[in-house]
Every structure is written in C-alpha cells, then in structure tokens.
N, C-alpha and C. Protein backbone atom coordinates (compact mmCIF):
# COMPACT_ATOMS: atom_id res chain seq x y z
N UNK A 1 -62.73 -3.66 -64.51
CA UNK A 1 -63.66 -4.74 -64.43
C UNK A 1 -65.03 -4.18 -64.58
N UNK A 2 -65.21 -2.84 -65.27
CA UNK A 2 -66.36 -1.82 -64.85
C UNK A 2 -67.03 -1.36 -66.08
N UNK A 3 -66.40 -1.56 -66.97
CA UNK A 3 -66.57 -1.55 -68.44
C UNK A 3 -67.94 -1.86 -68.54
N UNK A 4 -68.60 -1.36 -69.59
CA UNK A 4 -69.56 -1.99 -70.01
C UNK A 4 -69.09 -3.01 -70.43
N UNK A 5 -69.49 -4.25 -70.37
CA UNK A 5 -68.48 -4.92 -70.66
C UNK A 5 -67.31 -5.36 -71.50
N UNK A 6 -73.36 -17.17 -72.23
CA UNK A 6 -74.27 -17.17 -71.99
C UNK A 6 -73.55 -17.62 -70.80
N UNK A 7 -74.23 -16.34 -69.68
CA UNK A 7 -73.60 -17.23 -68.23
C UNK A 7 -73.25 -18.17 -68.15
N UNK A 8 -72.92 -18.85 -67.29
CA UNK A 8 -72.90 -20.15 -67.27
C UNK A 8 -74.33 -20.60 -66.90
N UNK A 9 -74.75 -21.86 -66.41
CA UNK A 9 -76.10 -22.22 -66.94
C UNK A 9 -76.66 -21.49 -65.57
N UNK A 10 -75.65 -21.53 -64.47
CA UNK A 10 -76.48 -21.70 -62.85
C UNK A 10 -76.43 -20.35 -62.47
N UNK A 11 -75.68 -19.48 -63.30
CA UNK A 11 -75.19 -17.98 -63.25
C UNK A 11 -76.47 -16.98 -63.67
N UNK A 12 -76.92 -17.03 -64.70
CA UNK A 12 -78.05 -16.53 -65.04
C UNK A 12 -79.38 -17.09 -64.82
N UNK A 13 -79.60 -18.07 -64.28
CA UNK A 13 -80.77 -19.09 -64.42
C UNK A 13 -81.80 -18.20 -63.95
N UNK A 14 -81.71 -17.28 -63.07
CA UNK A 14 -83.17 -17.06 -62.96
C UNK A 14 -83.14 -15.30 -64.00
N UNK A 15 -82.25 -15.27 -64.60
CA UNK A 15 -82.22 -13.84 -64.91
C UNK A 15 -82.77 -14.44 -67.01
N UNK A 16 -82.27 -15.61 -67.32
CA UNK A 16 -82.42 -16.42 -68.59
C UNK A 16 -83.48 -17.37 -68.25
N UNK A 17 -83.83 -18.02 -67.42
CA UNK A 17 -84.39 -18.74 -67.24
C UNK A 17 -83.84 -20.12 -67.34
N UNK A 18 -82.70 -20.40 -67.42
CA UNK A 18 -82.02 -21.56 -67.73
C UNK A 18 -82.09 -22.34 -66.31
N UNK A 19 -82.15 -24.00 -66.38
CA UNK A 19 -82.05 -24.85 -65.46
C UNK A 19 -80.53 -24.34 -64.29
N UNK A 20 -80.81 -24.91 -62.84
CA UNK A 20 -79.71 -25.14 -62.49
C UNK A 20 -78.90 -26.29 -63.18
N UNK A 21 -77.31 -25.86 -62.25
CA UNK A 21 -76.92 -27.58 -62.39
C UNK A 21 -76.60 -27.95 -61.53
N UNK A 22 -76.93 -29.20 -60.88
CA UNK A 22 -77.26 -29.46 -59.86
C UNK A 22 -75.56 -29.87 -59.14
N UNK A 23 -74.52 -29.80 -60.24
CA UNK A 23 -73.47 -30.25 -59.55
C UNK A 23 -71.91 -28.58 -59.15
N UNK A 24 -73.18 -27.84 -59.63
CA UNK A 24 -72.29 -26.50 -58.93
C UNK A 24 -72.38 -26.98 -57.55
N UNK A 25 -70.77 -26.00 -56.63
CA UNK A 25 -70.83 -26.37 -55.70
C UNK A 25 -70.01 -24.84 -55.74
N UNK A 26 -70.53 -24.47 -54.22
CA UNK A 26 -69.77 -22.80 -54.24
C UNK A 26 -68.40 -23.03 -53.47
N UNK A 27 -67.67 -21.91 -54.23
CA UNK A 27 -66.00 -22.12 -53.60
C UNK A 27 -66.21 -21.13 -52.29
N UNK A 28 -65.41 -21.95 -51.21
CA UNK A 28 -65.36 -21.03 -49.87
C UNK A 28 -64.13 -20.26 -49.74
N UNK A 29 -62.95 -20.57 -50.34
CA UNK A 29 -61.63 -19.60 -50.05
C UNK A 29 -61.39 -19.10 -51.80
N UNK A 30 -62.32 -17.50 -52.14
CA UNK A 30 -62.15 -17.48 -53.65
C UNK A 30 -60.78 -16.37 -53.58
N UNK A 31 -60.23 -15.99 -52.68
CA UNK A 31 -58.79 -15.54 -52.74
C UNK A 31 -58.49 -15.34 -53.92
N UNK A 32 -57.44 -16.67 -54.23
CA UNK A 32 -56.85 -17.30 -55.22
C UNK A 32 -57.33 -17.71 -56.42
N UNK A 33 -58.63 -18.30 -56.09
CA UNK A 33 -59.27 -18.61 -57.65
C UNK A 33 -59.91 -17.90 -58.38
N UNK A 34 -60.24 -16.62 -57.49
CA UNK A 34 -60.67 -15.44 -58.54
C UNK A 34 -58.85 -15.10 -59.40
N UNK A 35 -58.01 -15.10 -59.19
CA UNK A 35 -56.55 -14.78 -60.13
C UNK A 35 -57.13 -15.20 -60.94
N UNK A 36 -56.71 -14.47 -62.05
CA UNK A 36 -56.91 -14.87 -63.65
C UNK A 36 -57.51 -14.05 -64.52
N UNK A 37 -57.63 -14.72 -65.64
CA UNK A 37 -58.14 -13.69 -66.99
C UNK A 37 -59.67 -14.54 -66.79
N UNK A 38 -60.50 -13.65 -67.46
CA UNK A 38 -61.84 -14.10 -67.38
C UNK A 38 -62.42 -13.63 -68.32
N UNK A 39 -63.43 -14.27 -68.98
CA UNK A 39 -64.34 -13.56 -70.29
C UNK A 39 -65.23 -13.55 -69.67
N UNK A 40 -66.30 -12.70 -70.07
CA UNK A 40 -68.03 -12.32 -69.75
C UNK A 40 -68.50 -13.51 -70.94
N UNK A 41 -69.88 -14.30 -70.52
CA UNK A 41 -70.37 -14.99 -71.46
C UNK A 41 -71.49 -14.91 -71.65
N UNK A 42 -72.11 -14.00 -70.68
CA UNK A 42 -73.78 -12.90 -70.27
C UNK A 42 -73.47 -12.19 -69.62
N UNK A 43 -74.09 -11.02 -69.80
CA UNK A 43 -74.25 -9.59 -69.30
C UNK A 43 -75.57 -8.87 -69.48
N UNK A 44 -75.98 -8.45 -68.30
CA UNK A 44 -77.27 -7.31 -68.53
C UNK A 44 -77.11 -6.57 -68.10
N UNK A 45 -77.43 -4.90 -68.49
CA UNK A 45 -76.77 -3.73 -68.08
C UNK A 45 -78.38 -3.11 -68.13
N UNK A 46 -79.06 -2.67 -66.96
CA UNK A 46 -80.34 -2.09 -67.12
C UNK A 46 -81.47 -2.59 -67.51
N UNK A 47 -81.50 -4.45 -67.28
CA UNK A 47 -82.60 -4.53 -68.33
C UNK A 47 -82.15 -5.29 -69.47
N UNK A 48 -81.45 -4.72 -69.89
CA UNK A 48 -81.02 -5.01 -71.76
C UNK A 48 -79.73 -6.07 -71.68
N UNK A 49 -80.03 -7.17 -72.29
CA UNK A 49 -78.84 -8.13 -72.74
C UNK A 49 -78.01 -7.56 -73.44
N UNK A 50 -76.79 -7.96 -73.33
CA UNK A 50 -75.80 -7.17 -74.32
C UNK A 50 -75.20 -7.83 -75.15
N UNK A 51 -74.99 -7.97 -76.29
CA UNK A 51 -74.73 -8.80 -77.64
C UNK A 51 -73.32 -9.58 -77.36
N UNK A 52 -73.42 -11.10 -77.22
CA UNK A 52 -72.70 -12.22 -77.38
C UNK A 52 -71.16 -11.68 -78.10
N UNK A 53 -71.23 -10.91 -79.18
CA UNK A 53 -69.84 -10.37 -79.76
C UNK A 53 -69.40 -9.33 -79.08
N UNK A 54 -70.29 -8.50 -78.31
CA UNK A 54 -68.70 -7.27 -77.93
C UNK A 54 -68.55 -7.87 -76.47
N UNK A 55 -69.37 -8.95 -75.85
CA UNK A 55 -68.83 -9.57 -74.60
C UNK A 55 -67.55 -10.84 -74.98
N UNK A 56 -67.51 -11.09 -76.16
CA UNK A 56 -66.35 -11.75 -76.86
C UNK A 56 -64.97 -11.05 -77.08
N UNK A 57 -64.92 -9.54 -76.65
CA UNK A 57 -64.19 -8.40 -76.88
C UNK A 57 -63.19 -8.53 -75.59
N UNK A 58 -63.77 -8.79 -74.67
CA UNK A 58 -63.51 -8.34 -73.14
C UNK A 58 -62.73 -9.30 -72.17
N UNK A 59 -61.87 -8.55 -72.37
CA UNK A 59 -61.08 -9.87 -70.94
C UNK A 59 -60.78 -9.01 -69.75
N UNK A 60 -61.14 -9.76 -68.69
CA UNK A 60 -61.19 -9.34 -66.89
C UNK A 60 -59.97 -10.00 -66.72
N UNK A 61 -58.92 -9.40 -65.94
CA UNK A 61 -57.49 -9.76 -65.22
C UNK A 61 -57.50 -9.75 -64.04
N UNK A 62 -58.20 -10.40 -62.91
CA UNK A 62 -57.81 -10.29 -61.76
C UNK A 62 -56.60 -10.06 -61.07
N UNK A 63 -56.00 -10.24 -60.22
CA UNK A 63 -54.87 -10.40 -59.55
C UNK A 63 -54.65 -9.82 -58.09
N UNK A 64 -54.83 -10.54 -56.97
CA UNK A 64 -55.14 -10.19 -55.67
C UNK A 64 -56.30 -9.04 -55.61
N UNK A 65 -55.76 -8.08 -54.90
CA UNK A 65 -56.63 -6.65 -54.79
C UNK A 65 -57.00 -5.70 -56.31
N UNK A 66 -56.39 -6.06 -57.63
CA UNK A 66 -55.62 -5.51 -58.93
C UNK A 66 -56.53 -5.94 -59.48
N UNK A 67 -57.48 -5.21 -60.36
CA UNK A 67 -58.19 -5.74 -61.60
C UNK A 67 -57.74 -4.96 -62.59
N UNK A 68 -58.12 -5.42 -64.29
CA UNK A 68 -57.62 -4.95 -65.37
C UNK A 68 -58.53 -5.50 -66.36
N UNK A 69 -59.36 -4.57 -67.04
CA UNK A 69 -60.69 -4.65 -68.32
C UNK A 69 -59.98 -4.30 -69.32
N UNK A 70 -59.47 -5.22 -70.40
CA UNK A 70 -58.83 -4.60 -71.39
C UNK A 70 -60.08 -5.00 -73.17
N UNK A 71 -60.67 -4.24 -73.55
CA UNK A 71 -61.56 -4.88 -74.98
C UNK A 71 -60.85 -4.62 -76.11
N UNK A 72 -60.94 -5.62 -76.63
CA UNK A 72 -60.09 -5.72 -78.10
C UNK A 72 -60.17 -4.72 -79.01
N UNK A 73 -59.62 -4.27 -79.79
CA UNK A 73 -59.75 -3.01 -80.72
C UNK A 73 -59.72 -1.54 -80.10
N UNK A 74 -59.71 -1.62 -78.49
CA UNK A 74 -59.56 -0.59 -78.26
C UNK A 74 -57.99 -0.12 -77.76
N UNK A 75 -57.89 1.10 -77.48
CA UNK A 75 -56.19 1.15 -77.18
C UNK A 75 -56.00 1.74 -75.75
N UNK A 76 -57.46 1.69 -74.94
CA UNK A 76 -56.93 1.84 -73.62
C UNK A 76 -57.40 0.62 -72.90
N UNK A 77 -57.11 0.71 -71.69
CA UNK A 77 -57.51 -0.73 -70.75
C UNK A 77 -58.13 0.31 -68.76
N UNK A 78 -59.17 -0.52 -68.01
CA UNK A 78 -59.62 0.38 -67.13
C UNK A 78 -58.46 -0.76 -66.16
N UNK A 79 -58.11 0.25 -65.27
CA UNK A 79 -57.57 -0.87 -64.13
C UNK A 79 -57.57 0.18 -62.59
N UNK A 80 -57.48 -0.29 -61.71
CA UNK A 80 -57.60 -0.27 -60.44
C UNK A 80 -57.61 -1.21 -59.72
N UNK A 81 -58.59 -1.09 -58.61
CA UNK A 81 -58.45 -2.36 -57.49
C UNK A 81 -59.73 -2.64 -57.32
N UNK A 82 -60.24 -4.08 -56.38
CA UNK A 82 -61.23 -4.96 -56.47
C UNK A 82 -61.42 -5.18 -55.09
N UNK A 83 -61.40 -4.28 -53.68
CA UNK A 83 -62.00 -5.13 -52.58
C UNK A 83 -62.42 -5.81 -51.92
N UNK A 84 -62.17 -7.07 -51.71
CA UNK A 84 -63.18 -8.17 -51.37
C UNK A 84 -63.79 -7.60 -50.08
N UNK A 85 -65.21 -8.45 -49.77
CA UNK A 85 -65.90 -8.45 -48.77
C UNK A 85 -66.25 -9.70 -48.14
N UNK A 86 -65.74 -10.72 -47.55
CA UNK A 86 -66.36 -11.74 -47.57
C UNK A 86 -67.32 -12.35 -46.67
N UNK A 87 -66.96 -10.85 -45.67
CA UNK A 87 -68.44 -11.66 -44.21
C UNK A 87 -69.28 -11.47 -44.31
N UNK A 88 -69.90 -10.59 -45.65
CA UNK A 88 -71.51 -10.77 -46.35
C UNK A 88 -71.84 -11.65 -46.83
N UNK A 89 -73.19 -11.63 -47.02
CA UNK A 89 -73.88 -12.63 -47.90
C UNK A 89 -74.82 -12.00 -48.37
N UNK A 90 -74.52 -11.32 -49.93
CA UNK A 90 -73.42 -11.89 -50.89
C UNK A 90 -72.27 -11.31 -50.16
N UNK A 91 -71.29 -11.69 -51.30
CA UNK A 91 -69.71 -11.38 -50.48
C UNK A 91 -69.91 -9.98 -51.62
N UNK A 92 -69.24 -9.17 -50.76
CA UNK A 92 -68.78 -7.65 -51.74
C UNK A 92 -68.13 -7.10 -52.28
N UNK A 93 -67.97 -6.32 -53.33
CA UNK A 93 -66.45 -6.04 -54.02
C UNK A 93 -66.86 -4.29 -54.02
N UNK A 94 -65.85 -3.63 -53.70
CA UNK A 94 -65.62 -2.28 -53.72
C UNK A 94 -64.68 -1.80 -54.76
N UNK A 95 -64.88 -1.16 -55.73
CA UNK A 95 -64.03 -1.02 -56.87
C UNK A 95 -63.59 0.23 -57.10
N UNK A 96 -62.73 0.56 -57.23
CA UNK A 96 -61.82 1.66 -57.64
C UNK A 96 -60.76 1.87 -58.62
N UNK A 97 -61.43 2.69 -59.80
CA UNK A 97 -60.40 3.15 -61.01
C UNK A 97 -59.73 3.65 -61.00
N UNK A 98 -58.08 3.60 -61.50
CA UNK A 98 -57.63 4.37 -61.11
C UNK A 98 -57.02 4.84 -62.41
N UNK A 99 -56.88 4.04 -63.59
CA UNK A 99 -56.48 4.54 -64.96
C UNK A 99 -57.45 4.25 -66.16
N UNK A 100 -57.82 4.79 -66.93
CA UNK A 100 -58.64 4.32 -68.17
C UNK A 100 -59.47 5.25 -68.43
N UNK A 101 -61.12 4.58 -68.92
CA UNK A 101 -62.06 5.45 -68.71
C UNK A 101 -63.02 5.83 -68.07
N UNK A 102 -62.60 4.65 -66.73
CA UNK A 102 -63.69 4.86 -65.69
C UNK A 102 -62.96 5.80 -64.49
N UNK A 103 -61.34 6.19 -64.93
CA UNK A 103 -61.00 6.31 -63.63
C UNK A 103 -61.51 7.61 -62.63
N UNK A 104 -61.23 7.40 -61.78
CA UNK A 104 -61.49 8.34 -60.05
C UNK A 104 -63.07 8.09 -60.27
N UNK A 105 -63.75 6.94 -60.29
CA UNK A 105 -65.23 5.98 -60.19
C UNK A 105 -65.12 5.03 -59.34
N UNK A 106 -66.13 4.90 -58.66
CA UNK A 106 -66.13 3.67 -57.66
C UNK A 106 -67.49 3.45 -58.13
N UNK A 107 -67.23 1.53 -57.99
CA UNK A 107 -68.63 0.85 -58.13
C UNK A 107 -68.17 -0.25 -56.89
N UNK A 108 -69.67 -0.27 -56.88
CA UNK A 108 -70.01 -1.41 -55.53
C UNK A 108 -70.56 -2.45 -56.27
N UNK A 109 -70.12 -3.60 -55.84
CA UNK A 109 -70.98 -4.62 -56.47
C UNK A 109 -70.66 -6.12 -55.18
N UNK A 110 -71.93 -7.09 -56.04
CA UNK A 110 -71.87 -8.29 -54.63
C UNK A 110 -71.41 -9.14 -55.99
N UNK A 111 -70.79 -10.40 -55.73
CA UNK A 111 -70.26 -11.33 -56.30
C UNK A 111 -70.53 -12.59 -55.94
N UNK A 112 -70.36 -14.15 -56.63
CA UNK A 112 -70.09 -14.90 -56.16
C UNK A 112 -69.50 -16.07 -56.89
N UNK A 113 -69.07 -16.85 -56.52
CA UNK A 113 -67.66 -17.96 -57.60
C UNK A 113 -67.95 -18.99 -57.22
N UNK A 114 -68.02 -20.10 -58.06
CA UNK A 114 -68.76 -21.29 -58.26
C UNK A 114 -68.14 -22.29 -58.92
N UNK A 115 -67.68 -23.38 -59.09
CA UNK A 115 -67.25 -24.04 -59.66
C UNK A 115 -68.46 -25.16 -59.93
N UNK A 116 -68.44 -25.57 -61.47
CA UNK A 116 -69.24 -26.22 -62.07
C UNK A 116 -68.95 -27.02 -63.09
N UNK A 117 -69.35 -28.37 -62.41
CA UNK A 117 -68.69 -29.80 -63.28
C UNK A 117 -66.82 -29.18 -63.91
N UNK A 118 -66.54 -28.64 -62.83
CA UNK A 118 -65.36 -28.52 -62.89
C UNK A 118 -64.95 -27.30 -63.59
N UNK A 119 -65.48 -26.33 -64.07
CA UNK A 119 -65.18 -24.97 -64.55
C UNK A 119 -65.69 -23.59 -63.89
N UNK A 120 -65.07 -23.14 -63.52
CA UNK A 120 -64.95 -21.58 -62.43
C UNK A 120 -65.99 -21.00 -63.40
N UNK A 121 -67.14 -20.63 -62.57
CA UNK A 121 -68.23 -19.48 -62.68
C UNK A 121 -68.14 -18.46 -61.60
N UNK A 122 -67.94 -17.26 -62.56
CA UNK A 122 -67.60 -16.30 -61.82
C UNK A 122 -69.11 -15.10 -61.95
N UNK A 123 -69.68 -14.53 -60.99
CA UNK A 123 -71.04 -13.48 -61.55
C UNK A 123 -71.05 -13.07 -60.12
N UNK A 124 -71.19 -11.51 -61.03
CA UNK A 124 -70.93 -9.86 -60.61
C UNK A 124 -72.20 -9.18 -60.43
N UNK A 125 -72.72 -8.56 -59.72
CA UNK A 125 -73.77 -7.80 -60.15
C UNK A 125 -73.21 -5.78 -59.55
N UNK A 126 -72.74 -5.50 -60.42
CA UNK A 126 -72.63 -3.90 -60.23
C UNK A 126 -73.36 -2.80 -60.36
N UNK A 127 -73.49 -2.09 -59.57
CA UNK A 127 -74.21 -0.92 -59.32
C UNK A 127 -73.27 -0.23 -59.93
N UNK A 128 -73.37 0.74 -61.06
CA UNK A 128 -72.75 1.62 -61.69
C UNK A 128 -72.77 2.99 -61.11
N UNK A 129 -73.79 3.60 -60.51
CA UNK A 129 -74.15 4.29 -60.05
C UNK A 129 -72.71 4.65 -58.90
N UNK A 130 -73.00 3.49 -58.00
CA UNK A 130 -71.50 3.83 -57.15
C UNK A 130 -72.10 4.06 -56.06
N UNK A 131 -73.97 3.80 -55.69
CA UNK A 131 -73.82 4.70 -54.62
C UNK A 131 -74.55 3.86 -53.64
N UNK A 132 -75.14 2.56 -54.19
CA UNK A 132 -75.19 1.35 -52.82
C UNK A 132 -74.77 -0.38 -53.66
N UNK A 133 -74.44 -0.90 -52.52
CA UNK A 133 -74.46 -2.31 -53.29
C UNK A 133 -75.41 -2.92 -53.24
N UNK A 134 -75.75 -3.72 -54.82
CA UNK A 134 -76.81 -4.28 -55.00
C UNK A 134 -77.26 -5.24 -53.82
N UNK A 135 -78.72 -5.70 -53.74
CA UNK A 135 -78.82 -6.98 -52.80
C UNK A 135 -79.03 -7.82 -53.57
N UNK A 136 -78.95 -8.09 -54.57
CA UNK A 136 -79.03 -9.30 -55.41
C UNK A 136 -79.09 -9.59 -56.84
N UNK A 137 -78.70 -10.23 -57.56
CA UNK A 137 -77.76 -10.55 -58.62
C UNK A 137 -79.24 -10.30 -59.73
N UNK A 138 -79.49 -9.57 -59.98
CA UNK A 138 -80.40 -8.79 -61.22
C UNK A 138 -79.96 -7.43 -61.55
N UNK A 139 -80.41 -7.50 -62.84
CA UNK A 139 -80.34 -6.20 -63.30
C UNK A 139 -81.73 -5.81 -64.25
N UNK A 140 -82.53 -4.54 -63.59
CA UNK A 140 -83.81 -4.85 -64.06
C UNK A 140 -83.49 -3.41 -65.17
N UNK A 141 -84.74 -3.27 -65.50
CA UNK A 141 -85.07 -1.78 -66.98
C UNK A 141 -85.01 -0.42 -65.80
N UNK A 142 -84.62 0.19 -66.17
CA UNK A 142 -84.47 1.85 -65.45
C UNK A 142 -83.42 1.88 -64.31
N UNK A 143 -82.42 0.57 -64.17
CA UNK A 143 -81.81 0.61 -63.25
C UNK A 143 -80.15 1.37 -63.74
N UNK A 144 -79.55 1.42 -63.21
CA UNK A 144 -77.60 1.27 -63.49
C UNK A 144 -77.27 0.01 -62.64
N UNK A 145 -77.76 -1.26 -62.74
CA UNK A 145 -77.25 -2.21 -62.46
C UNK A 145 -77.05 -3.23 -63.73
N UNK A 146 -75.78 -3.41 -63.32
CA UNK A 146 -74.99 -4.08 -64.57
C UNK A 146 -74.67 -5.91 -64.10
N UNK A 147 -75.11 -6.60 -64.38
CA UNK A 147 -75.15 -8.36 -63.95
C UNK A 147 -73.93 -9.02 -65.01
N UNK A 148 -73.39 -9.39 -64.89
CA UNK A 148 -72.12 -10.33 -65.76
C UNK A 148 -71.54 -11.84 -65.31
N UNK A 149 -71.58 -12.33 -65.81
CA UNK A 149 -71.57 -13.52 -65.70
C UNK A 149 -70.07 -14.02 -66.81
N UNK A 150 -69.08 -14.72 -66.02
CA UNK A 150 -67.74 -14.62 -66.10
C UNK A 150 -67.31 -16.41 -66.52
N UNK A 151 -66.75 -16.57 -66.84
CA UNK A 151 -65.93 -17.98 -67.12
C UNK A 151 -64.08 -17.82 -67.21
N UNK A 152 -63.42 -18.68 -66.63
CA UNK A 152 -62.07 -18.50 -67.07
C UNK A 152 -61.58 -18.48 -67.96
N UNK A 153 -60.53 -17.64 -68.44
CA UNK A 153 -60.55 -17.14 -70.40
C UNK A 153 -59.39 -19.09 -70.19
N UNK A 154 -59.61 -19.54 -71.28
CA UNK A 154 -59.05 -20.47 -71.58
C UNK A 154 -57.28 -19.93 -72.62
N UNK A 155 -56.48 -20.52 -72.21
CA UNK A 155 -54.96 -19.39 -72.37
C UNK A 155 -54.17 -20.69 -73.69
C-alpha cells in the first residue's frame, strides 16, 4: 500500500483547493469497509502531484490486517500488513512489508474513510521515512510525506 503509488472532492480540498461536499459523512466502524480493492485518484509525494496515468496503474487490496499494491505492467506486487489505530485522531495505520520492493520497511501513516453521496473515500497520508506519523493529511516540498487519496476500484 507503500508504493509510490483526483481525490475525491472532500479528500484533497484543502491540498487542491477543491470545495467540500457537504454530504460526506465519516464512517465510524471502517473495519470492514476498508476490505477491498481501491484505486488512488490523487496523490502527492513531497510536494509534487503525481500524474493521473501511473495512479491509473495501481490497485490497493485491503483485507483485515493484509494489504497488497499490485501496478500494472509490473511483475512484482508489495504486500504485508496494515495496523489500524483507531483511538487517535487521526486514526493510525502502522505498515509493514513483508514481500516486494518495499519489504523489511515500515511506514506510519494517519488515515481516514468517508463515505460520499454514497461512494467510499478513502485518504492516507504516509510518512515514508518510517520514522513518525504524520499529524495531518499534507504533503509539503522537502518532505517524504506521501498524501493519496483512494476510491473503491469498481469490479
């Protein structure tokens, strides 16, 4: 899920500048509704937006504690596990590789899952670095913080 990798509107809004929407409403038990495949639909890694086509590459596999980054054209996939944190605010994810090309890497990152006019917004903000979790969902120039912004892959 660690990979390098348009938000949704309420996901990036202050990082794009895009409006809220006023009918997001945040999910309280994301357990279960994080399961699934997920595409990135914005990403900023340091500062720098990252091009609409290789975030079209990328599918996220949740599955309980189990994540899995697999990008098209390539012939490996990163997988490990996904920690939840949820008595923060933000809630936290502790990540650990255990096969691919990130593996024996840990990243920290805060999260949060949203459902909007009825479609799961999912946004990550990871510290690549590994060595604190972010306090909040930016990713500025000179940093290793990586911001992604997630939607459910449609199957």
């Amino acid at each position: 899920m660690n990979r390098l990798l348009t938000l949704l509107l309420i996901v990036l809004q202050a990082s794009l500048g895009v409006a809220a929407d006023p009918v997001a409403t945040p999910v309280t038990d994301d357990s279960q509704l994080l399961n699934g495949k997920w595409t990135p639909i914005a990403a900023i890694i340091g500062g720098v937006k990252l091009p609409a086509d290789q975030l079209q590459k990328i599918t996220l596999t949740l599955s309980g504690d189990s994540y899995e980054v697999a990008v098209a054209g390539e012939d490996h996939v990163d997988k490990g596990t996904a920690t939840r944190d949820t008595t923060t605010a933000p809630k936290r994810l502790t990540i650990k590789s255990l096969e691919g090309p990130n593996k024996g890497k840990t990243f920290l990152a805060i999260y949060e899952i949203k459902t909007v006019n009825g479609v799961d917004a999912y946004r990550v903000c990871y510290d690549l670095s590994g060595t604190a979790f972010p306090t909040e969902f930016k990713s500025v120039k000179g940093t290793q913080l990586y911001l992604a912004g997630y939607r459910r892959k449609k199957e």
